[in-house]
N, C-alpha and C. Protein backbone atom coordinates (compact mmCIF):
# COMPACT_ATOMS: atom_id res chain seq x y z
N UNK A 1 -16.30 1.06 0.07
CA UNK A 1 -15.95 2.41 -0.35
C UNK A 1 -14.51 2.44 -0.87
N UNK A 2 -14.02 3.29 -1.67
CA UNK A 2 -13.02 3.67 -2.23
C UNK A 2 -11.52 3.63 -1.17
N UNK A 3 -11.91 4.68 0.02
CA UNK A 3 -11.60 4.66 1.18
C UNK A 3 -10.82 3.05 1.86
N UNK A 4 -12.02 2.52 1.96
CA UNK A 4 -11.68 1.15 2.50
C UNK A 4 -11.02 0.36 1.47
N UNK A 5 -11.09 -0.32 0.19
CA UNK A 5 -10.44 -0.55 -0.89
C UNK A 5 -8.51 -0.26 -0.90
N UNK A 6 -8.62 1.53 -0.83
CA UNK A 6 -7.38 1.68 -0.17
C UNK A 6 -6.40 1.38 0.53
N UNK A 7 -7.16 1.11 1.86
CA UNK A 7 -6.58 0.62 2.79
C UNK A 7 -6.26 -1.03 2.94
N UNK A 8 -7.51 -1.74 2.41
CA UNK A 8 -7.03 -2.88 1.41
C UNK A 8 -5.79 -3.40 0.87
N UNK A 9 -5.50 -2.58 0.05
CA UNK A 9 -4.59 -2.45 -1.14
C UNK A 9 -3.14 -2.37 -0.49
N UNK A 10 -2.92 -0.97 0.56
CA UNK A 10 -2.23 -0.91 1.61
C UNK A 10 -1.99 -2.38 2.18
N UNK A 11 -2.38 -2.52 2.79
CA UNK A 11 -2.07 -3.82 4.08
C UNK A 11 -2.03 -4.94 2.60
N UNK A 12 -2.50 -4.97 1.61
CA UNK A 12 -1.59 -6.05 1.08
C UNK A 12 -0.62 -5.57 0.56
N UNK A 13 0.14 -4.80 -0.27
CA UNK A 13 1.56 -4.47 -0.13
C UNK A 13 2.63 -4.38 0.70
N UNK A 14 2.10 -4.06 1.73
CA UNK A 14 2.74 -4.15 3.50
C UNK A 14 3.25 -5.83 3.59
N UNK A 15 2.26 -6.44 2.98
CA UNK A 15 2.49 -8.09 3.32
C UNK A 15 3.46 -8.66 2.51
N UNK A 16 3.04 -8.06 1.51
CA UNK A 16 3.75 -8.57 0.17
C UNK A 16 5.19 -8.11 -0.20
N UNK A 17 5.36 -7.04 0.00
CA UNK A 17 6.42 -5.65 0.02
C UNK A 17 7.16 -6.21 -1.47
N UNK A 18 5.36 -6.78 -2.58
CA UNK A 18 6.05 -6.55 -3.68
C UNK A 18 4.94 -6.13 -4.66
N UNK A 19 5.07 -5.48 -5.50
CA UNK A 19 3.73 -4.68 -6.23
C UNK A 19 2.95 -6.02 -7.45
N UNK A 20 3.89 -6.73 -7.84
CA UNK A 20 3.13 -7.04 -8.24
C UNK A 20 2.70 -8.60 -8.18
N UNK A 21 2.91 -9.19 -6.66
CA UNK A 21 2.70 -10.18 -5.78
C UNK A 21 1.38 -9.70 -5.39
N UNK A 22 1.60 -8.36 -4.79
CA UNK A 22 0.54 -7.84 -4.01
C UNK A 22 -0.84 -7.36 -5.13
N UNK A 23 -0.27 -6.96 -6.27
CA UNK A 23 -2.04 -6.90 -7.46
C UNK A 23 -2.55 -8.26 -7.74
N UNK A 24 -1.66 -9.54 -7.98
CA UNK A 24 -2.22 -10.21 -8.29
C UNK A 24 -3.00 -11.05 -6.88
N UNK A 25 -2.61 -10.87 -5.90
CA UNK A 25 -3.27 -11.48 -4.26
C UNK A 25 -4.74 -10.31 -4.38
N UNK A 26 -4.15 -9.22 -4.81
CA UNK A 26 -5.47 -8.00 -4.80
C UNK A 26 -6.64 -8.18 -5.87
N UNK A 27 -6.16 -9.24 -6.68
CA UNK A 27 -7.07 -8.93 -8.35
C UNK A 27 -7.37 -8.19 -9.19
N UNK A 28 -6.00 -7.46 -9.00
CA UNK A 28 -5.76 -6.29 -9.74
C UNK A 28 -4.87 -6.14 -10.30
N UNK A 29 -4.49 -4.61 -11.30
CA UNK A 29 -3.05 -4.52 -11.91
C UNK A 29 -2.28 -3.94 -11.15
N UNK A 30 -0.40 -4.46 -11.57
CA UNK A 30 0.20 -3.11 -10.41
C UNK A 30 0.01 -2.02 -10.78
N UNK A 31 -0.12 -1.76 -12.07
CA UNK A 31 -0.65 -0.17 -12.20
C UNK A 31 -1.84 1.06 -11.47
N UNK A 32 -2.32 -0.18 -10.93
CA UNK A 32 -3.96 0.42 -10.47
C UNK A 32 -3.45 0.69 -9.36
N UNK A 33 -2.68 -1.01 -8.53
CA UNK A 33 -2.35 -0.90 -7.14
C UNK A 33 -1.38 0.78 -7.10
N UNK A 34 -0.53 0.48 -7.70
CA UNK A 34 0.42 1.80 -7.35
C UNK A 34 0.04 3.20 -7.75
N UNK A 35 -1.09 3.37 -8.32
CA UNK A 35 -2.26 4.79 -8.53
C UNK A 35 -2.97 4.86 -7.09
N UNK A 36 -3.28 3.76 -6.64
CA UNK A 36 -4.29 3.73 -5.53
C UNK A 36 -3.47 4.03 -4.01
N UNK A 37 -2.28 3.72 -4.11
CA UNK A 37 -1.32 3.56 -3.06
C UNK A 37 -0.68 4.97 -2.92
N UNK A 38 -0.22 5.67 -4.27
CA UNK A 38 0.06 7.13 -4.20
C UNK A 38 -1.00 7.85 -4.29
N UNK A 39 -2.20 7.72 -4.16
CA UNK A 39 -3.52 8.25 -3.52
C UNK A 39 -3.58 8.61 -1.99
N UNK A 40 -3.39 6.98 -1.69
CA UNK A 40 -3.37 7.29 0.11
C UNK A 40 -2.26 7.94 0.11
N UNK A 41 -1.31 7.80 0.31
CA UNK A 41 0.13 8.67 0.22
C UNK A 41 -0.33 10.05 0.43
N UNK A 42 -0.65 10.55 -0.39
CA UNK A 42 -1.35 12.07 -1.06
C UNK A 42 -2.38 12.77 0.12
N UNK A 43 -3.48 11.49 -0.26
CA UNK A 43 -4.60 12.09 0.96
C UNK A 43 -4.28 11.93 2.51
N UNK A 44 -3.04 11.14 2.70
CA UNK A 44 -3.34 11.38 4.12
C UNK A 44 -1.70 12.28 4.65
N UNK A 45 -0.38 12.61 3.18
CA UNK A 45 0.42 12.99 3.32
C UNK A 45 1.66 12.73 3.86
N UNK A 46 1.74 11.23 3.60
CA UNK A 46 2.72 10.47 4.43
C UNK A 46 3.04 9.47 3.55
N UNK A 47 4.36 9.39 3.21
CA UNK A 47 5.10 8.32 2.79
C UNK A 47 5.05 6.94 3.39
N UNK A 48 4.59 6.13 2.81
CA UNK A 48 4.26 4.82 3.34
C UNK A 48 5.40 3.70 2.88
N UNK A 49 5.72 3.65 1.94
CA UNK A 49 6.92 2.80 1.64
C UNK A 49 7.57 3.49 0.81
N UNK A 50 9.11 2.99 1.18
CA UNK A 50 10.18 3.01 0.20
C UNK A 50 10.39 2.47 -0.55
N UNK A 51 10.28 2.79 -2.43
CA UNK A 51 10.62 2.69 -3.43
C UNK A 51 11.55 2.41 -3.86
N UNK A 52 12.04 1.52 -4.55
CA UNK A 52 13.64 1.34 -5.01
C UNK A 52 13.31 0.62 -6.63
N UNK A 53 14.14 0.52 -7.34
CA UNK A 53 13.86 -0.20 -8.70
C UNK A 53 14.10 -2.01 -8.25
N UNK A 54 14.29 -2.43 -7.15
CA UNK A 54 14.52 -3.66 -6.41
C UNK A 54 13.72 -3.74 -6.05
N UNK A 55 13.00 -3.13 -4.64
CA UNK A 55 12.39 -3.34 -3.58
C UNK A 55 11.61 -2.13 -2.99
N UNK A 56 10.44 -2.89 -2.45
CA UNK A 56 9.71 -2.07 -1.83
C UNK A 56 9.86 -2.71 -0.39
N UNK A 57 9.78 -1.28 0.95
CA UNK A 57 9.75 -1.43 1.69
C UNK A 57 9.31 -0.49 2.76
N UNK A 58 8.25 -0.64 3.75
CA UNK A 58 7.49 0.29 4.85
C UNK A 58 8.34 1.17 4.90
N UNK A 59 7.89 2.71 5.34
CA UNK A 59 8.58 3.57 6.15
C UNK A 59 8.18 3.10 7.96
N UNK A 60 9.10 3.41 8.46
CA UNK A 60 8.23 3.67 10.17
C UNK A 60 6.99 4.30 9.98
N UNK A 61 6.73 5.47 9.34
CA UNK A 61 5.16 5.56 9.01
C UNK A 61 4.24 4.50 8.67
N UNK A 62 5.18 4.24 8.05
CA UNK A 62 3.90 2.96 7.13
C UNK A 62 4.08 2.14 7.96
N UNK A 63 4.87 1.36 9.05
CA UNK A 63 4.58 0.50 9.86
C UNK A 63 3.46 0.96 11.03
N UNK A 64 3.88 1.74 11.28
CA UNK A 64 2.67 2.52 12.20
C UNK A 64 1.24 2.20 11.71
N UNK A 65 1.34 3.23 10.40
CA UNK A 65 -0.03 3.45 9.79
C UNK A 65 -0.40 1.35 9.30
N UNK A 66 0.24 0.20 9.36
CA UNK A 66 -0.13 -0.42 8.68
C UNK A 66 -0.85 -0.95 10.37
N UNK A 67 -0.31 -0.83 11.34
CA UNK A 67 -0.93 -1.55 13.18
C UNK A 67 -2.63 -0.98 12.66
N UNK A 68 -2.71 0.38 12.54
CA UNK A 68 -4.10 0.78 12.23
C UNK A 68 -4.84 0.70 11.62
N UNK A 69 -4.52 0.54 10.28
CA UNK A 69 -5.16 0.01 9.07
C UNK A 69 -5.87 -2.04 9.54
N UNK A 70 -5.08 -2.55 10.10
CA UNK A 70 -5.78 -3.91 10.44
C UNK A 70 -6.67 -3.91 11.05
N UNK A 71 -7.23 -2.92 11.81
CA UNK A 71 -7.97 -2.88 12.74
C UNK A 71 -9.40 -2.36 12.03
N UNK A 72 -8.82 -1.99 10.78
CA UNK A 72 -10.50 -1.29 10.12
C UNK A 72 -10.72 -2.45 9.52
């Protein structure tokens, strides 16, 4: 499901904490990854990582939300 895909996508950026390390480990574009990532963001209303023109990196949310996400 779309849903699960998501969360996917998630936990590999979490790993990667680089967009486009993490599309090509995903088999995807970073464009898609980072549409799909400010999706979850959106639907569940929580900032998951910090953005920088350098670096990406978890919020404490997103570390949280990433313990749960492994488990699906």
């Amino acid at each position: 499901s779309m849903e699960f895909k998501r969360l996917r996508l998630f936990v590999t950026l979490a790993e990667e904490l680089h967009f486009a390390r993490a599309a090509k480990r995903a088999g995807t574009t970073q464009s898609v990854l980072s549409v799909q990532i400010r999706r979850l963001e959106d639907e569940t209303g929580i900032e998951l990582f910090h953005r920088t023109t350098r670096a990406v990196r978890l919020t404490r949310a997103g570390e949280v939300f990433l313990k749960e996400a492994r488990f699906l």
